[in-house]
Protein backbone atom coordinates (compact mmCIF):
# COMPACT_ATOMS: atom_id res chain seq x y z
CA UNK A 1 74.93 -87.16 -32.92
CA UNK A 2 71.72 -85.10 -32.04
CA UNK A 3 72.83 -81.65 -30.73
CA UNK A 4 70.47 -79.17 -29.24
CA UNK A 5 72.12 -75.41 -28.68
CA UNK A 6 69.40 -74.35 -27.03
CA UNK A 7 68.54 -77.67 -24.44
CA UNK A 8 71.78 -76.99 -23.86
CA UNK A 9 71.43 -73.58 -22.60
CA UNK A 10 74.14 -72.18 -25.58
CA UNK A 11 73.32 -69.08 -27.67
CA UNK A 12 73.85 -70.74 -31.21
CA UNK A 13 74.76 -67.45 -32.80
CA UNK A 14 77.45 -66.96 -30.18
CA UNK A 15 78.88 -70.79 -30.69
CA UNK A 16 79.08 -69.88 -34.56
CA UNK A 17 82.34 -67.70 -32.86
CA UNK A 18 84.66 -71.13 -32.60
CA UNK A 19 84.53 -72.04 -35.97
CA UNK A 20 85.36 -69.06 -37.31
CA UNK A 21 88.10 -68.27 -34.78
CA UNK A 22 89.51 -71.53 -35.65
CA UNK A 23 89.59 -71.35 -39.46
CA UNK A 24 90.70 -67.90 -39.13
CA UNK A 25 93.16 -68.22 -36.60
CA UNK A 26 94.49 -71.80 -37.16
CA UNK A 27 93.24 -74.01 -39.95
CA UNK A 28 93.81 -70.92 -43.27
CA UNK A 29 97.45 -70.25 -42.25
CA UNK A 30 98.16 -73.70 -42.36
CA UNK A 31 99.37 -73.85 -38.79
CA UNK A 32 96.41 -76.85 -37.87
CA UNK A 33 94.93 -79.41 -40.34
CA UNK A 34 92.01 -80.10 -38.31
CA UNK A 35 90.09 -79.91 -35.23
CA UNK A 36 86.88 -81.01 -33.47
CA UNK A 37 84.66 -79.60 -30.37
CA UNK A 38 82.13 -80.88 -28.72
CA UNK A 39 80.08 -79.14 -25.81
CA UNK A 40 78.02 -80.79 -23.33
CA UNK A 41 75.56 -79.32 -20.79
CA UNK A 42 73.70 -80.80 -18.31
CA UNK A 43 73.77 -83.79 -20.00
CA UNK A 44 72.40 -82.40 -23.28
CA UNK A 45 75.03 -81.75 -26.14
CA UNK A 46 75.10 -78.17 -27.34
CA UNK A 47 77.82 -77.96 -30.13
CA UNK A 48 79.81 -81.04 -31.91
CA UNK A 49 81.44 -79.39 -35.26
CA UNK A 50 84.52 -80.49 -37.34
CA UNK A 51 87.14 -78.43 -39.06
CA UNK A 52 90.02 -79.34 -41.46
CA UNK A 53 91.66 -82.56 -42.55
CA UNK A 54 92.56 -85.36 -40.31
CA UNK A 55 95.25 -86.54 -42.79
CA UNK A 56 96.81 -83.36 -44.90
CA UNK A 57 98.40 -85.67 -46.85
CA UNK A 58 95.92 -87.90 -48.25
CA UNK A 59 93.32 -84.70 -48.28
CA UNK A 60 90.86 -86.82 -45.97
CA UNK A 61 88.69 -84.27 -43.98
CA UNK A 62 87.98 -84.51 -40.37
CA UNK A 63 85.48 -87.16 -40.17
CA UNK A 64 82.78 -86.90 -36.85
CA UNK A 65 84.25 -90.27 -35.34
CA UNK A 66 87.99 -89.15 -36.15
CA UNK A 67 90.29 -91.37 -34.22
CA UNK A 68 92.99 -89.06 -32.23
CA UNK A 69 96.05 -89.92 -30.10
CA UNK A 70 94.55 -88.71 -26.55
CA UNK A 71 98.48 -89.14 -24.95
CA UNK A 72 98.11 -87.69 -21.50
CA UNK A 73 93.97 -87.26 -21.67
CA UNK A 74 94.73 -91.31 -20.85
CA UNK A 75 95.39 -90.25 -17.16
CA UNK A 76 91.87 -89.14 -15.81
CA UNK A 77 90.61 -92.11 -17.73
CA UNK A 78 93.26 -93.80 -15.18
CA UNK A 79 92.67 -91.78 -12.42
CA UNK A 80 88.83 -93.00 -12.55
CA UNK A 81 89.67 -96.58 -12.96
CA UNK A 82 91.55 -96.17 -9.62
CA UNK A 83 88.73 -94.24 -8.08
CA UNK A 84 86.28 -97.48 -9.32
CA UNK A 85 88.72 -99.82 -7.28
CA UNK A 86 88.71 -96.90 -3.93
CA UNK A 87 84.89 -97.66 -3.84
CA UNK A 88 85.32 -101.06 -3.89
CA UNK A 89 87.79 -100.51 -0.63
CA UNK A 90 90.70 -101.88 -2.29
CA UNK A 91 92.99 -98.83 -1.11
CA UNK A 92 93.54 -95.54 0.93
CA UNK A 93 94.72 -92.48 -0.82
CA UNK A 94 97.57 -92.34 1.63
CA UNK A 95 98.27 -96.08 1.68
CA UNK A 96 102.13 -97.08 0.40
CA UNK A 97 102.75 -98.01 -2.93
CA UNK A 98 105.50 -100.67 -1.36
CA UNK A 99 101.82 -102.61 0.06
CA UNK A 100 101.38 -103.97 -3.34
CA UNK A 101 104.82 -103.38 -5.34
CA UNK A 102 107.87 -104.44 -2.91
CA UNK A 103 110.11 -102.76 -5.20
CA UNK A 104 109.50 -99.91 -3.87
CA UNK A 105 110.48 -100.14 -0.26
CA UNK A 106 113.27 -98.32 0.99
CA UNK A 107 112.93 -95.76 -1.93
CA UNK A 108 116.20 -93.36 -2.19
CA UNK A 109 115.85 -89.81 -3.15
CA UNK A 110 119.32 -87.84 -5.12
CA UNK A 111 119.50 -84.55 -3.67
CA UNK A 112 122.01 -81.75 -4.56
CA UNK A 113 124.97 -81.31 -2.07
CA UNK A 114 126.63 -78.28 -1.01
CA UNK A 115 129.40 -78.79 -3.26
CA UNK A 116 127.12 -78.90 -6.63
CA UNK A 117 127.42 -82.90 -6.67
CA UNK A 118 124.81 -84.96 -5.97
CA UNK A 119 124.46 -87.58 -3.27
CA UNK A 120 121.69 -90.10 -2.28
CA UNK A 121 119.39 -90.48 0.68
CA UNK A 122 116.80 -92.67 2.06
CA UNK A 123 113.29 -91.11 1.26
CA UNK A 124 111.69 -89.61 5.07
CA UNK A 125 108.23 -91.95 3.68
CA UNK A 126 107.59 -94.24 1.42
CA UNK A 127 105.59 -92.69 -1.73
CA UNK A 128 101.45 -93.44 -1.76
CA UNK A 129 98.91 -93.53 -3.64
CA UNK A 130 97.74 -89.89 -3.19
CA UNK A 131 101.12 -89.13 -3.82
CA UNK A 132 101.20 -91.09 -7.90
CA UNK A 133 97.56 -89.46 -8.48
CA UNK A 134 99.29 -86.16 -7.72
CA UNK A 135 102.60 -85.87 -9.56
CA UNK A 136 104.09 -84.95 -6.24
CA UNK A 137 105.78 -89.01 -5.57
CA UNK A 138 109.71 -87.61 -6.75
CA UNK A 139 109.54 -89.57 -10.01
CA UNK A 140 109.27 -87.40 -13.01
CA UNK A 141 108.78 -88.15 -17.11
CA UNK A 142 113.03 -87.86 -18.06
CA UNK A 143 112.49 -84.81 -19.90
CA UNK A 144 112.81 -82.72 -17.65
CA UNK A 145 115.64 -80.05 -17.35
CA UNK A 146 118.74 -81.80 -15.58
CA UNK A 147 116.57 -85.28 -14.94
CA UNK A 148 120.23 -87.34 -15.02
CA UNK A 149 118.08 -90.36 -13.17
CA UNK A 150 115.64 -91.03 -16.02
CA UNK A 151 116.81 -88.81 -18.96
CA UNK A 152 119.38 -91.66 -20.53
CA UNK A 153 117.21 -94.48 -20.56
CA UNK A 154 115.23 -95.49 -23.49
CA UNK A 155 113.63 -98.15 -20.63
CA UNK A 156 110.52 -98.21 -22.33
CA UNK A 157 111.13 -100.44 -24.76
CA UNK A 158 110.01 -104.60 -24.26
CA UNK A 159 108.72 -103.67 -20.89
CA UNK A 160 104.83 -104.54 -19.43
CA UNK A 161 103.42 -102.82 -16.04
CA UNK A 162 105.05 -105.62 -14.18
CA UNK A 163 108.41 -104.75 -14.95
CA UNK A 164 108.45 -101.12 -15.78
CA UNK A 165 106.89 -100.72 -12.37
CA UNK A 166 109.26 -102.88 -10.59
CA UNK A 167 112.31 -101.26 -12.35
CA UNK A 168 111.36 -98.13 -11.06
CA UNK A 169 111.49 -98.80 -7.64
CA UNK A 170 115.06 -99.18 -7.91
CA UNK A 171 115.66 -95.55 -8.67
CA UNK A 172 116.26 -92.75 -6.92
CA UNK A 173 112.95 -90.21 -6.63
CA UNK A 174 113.98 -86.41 -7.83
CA UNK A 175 112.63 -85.34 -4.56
CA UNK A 176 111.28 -86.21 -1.40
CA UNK A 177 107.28 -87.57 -1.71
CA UNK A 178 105.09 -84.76 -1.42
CA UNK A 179 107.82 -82.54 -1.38
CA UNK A 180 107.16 -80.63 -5.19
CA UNK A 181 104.61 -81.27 -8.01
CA UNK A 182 106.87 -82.60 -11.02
CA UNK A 183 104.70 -84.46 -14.55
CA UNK A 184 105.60 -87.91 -14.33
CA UNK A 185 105.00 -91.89 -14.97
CA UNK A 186 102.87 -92.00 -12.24
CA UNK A 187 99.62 -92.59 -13.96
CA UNK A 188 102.02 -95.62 -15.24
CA UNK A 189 102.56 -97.10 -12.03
CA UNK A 190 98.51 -96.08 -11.12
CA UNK A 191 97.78 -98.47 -14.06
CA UNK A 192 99.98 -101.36 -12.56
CA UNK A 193 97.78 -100.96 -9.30
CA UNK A 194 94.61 -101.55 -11.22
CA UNK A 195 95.72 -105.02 -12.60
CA UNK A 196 96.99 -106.00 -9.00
CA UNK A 197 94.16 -104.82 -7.08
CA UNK A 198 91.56 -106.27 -10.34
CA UNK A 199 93.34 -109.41 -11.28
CA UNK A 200 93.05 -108.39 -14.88
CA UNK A 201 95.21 -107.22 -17.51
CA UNK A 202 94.66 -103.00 -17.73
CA UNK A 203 93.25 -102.69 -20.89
CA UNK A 204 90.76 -105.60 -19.78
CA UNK A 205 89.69 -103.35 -16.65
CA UNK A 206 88.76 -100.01 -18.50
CA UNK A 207 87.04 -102.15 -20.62
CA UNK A 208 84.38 -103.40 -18.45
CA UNK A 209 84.56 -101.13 -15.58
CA UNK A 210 84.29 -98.02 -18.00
CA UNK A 211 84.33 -98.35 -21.52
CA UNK A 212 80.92 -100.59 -22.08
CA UNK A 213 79.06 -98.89 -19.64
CA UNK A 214 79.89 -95.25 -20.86
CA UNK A 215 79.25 -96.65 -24.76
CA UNK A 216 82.84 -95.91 -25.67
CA UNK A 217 83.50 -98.01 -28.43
CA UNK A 218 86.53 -96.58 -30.06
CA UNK A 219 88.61 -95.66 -27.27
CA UNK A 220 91.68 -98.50 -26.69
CA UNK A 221 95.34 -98.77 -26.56
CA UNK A 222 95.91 -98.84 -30.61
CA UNK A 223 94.00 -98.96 -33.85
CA UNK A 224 92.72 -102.23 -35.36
CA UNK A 225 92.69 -102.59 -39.35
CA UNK A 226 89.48 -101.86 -39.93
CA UNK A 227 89.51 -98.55 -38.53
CA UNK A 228 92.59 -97.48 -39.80
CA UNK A 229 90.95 -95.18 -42.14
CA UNK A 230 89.73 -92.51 -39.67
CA UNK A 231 92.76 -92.53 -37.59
CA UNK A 232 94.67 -88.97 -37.51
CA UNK A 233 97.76 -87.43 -38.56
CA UNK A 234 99.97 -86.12 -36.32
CA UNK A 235 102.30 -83.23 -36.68
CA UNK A 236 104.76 -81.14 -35.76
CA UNK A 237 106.38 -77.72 -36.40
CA UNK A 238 109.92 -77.19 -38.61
CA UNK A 239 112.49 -74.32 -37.29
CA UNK A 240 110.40 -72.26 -39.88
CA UNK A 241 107.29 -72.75 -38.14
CA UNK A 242 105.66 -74.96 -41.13
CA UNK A 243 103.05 -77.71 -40.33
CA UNK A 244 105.36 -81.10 -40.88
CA UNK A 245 104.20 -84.52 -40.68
CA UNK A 246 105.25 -86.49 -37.02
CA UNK A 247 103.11 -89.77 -37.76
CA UNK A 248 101.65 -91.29 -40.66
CA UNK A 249 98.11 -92.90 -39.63
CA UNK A 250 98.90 -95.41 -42.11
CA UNK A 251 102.08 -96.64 -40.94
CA UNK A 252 101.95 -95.48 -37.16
CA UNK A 253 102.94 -97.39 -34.12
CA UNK A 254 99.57 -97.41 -33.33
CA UNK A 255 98.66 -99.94 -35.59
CA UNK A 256 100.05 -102.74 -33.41
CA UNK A 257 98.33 -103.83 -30.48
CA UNK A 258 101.23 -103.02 -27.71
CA UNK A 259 102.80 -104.79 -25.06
CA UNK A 260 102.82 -101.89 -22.64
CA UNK A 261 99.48 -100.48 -21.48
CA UNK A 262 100.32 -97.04 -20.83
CA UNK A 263 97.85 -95.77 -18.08
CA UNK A 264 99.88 -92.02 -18.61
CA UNK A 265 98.99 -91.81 -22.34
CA UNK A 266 98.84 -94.81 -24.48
CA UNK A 267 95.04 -94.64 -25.51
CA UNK A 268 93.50 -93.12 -28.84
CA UNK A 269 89.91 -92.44 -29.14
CA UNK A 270 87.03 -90.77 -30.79
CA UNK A 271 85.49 -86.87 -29.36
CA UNK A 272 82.27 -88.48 -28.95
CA UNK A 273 83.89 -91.42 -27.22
CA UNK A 274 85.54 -88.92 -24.88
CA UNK A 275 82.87 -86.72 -24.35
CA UNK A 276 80.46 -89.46 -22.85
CA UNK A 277 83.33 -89.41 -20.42
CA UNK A 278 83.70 -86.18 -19.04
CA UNK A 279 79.36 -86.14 -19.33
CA UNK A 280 80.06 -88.65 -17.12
CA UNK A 281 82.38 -86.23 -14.64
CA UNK A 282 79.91 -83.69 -15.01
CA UNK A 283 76.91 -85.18 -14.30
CA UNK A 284 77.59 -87.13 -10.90
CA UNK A 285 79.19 -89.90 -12.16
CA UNK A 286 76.44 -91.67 -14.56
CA UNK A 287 75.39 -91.39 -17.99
CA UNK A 288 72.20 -92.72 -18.98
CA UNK A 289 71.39 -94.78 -16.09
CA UNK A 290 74.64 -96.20 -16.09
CA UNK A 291 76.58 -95.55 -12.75
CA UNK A 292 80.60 -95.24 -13.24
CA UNK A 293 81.42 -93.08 -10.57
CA UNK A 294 79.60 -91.98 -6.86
CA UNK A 295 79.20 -88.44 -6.75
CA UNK A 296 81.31 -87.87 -3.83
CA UNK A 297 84.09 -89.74 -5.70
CA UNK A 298 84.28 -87.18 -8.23
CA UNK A 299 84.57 -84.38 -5.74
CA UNK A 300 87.20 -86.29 -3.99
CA UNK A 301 89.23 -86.46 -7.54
CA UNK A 302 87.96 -82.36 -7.98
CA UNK A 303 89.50 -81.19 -4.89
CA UNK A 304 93.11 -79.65 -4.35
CA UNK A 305 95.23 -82.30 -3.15
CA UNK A 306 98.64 -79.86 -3.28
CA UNK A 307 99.73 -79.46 0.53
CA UNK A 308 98.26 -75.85 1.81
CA UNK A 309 96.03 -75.54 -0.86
CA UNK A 310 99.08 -74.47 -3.05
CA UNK A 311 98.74 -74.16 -6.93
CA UNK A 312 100.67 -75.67 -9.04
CA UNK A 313 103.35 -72.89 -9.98
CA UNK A 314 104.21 -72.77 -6.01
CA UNK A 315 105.53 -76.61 -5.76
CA UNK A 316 106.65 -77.21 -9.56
CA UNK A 317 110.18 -77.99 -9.54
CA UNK A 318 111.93 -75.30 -12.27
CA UNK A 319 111.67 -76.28 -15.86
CA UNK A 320 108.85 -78.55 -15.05
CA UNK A 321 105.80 -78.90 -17.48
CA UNK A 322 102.20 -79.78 -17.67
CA UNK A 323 99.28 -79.53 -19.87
CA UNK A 324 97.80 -77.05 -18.28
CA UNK A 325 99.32 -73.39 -17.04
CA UNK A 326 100.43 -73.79 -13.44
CA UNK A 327 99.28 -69.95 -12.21
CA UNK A 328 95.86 -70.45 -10.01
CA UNK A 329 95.73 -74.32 -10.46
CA UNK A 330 95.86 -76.69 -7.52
CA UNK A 331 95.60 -80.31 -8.52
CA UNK A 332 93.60 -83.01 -7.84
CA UNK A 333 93.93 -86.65 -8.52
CA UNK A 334 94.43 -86.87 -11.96
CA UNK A 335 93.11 -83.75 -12.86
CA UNK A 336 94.11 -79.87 -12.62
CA UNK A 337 91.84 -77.87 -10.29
CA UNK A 338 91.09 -74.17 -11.12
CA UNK A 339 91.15 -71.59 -7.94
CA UNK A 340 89.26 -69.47 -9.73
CA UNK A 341 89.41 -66.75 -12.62
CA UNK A 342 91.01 -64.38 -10.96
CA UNK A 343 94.14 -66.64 -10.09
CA UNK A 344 94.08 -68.18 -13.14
CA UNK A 345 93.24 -65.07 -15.02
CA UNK A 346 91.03 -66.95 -17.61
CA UNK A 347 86.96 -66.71 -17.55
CA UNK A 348 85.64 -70.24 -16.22
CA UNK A 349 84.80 -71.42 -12.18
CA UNK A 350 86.46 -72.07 -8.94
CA UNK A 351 86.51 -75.63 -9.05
CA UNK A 352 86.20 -76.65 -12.65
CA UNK A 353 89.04 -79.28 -13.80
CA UNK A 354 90.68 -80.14 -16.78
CA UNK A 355 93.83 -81.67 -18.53
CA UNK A 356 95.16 -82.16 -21.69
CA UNK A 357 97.14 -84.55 -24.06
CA UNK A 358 100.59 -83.74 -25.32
CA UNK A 359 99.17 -82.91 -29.34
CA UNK A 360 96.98 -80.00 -28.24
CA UNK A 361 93.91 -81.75 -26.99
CA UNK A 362 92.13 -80.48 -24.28
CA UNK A 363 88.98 -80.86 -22.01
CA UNK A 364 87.64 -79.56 -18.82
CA UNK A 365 84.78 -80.36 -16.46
CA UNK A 366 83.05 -77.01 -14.88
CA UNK A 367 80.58 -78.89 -12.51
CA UNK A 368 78.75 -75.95 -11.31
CA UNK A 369 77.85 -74.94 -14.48
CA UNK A 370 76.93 -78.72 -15.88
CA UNK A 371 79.69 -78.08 -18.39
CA UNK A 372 82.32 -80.07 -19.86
CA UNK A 373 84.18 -79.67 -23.76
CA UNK A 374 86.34 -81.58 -25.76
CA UNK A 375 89.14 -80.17 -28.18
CA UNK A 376 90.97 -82.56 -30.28
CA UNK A 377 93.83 -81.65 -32.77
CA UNK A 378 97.04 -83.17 -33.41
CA UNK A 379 100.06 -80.57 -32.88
CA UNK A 380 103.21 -81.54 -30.91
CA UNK A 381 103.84 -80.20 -28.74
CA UNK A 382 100.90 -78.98 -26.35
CA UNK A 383 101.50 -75.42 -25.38
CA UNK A 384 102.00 -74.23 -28.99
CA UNK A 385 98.84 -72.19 -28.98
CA UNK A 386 96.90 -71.20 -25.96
CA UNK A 387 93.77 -73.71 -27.20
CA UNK A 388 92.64 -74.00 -23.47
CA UNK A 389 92.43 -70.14 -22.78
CA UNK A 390 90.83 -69.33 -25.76
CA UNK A 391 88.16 -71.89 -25.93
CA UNK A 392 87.15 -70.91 -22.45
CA UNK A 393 86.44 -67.61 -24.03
CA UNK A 394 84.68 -68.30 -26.40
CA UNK A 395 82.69 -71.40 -24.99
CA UNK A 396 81.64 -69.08 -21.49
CA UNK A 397 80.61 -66.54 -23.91
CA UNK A 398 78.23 -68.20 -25.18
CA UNK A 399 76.26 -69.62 -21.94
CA UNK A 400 72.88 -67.98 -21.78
């Protein structure tokens, strides 16, 4: 990959800052194997550098087209298949999920009652499309603290979009739509829309509608044979804080083509693979003459969806979680949206968005600036280290 600092508008001297911050802070105490960033300015990349081993085990360093587990950096990759479909005038952002899934009609919500039970009610609306792209539809992942609706069920297991979707219509929401941001399967159900609306199986849609024309040729839902051998580790921490293996590239899940195209976080890809995306998000919605995306699309997906322009922290239900901190972030569709640095209390632009996946990767689109970065790792659980905060540091340090 050709990479041009100073095209890119990036001191080079200055960049020279994240690899040694990451070696220093992260990869010598043994508390990462590996990493990779890549920077992208107005369309020119600026910084692509590796770090580490991809597979501790097998002593195989991070190779420039690594595979990693993206988990939840799936859902913008959802949220703009949806937004290809909106331009096509399949749907409304406030049109009812029940108009193409009858399961859901009549949706019930479980409240608390006075007497520290729990009862269930009809839901005031139906939940809508704005409402899935937002987290804020009343269905939630099942980790979350007291979730006694999805916690128990292992329901993944055998099920397609057809089904899982359908199933969940027969359960109660957490909440009443709109009514609080909770993290949730609705990037799931988003993905279920796409094949109804496309007529084609998900995987088949981000294929042709995104995939080809961005040139991302190693991003899918698992990891043929003959690619095996750059595919990631992924690991975890002991109670004694020592890096411990979670999933063996070699004998990983991944390895099998699934029944279940998760639109929430089922897709594994490459940095460069992913950052052709979000050049994509930065740059209006094209990359190289290839059109994804209208302009005005993107700043529909950019802008603050939360009712009142609230952040995040002011409609999260307690306990909840997200990939991103919740102070000074409204949310778009898909997408976190920052208010700004002094709400957020990080360096970085009103207006930038970003997400992350749930082994410490990270990204985020500053469109004023023409800036987007990739961070790829693979830690569980996300939130470990501050990766987002400090990268934003170091990165905005070194625009000229």
């Amino acid at each position: 990959m050709k990479v041009d600092a100073a095209g890119a508008g990036l001191d080079e001297g200055r960049l020279q800052r994240i690899g040694q911050h990451l070696r220093r802070r992260y990869l010598e105490p043994g508390k990462i194997a590996g990493a990779q960033v890549a920077i992208v300015r107005a369309g020119t990349v600026g910084y692509f550098e590796s770090f580490g081993l991809q597979d501790r085990e097998r002593n195989v360093p991070v190779a420039d087209d690594a595979i990693w587990r993206l988990y939840s950096m799936t859902k913008p990759i959802t949220g703009v298949a949806m937004m290809t479909l909106y331009e096509q005038g399949h749907f409304q952002l406030d049109d009812a999920i029940d108009r193409w899934i009858p399961e859901w009609k009549n949706m019930t919500v479980r409240e608390a009652d006075p007497n520290g039970g729990a009862r269930i009610v009809p839901a005031h609306r139906p939940p809508t499309i704005r409402d899935i792209l937002t987290h804020t539809s009343g269905i939630g992942y099942g980790f979350e603290n007291g979730d006694l609706v999805l916690g128990e069920r292992n329901w993944l297991d055998g099920q397609d979009l057809a089904s899982m979707a359908a199933m969940m219509g027969g359960w109660p929401l957490r909440f009443q739509p709109g009514q609080h941001w909770l993290y949730s399967h609705g990037m799931d159900i988003a993905a279920r829309l796409v094949e109804i609306m496309s007529g084609l199986p998900y995987d088949e849609y981000l294929r042709t509608s995104i995939f080809e024309p961005l040139g991302m040729v190693d991003t899918d839902f698992w990891v043929p044979s003959d690619k095996v051998g750059r595919f990631a580790a992924n690991y975890g921490r002991n109670s004694r804080k020592e890096l411990v293996l979670m999933d063996d590239p070699t004998k990983s899940a991944y390895l099998r083509k699934p029944k279940l195209f998760n639109g929430g976080g089922g897709l594994v890809g490459t940095t460069a693979d992913y950052l052709r995306f979000v050049t994509m998000l930065a740059s209006g919605g094209a990359v190289d003459g290839r059109r994804v995306l209208g302009r005005k699309t993107i700043e529909l997906m950019a802008t603050n969806h939360l009712h009142g322009d609230a952040d995040m922290s002011e409609l999260a239900l307690p306990m909840g979680y997200g990939e991103v901190g919740f102070e000074g972030n409204g949310f778009g569709l898909t997408v976190a949206v920052s208010k700004g640095p002094g709400p957020t209390g990080v360096v970085g632009t009103k207006g930038a968005f970003m997400w992350g996946g749930a082994a410490s990767t990270t990204f985020w689109v500053d469109p004023v600036e023409e800036l987007a970065v990739v961070f790829m790792t693979q830690l569980m659980p996300s939130g470990t280290f501050d990766f987002p905060g400090q990268l934003r540091s170091l990165v905005y340090g070194a625009l000229q």
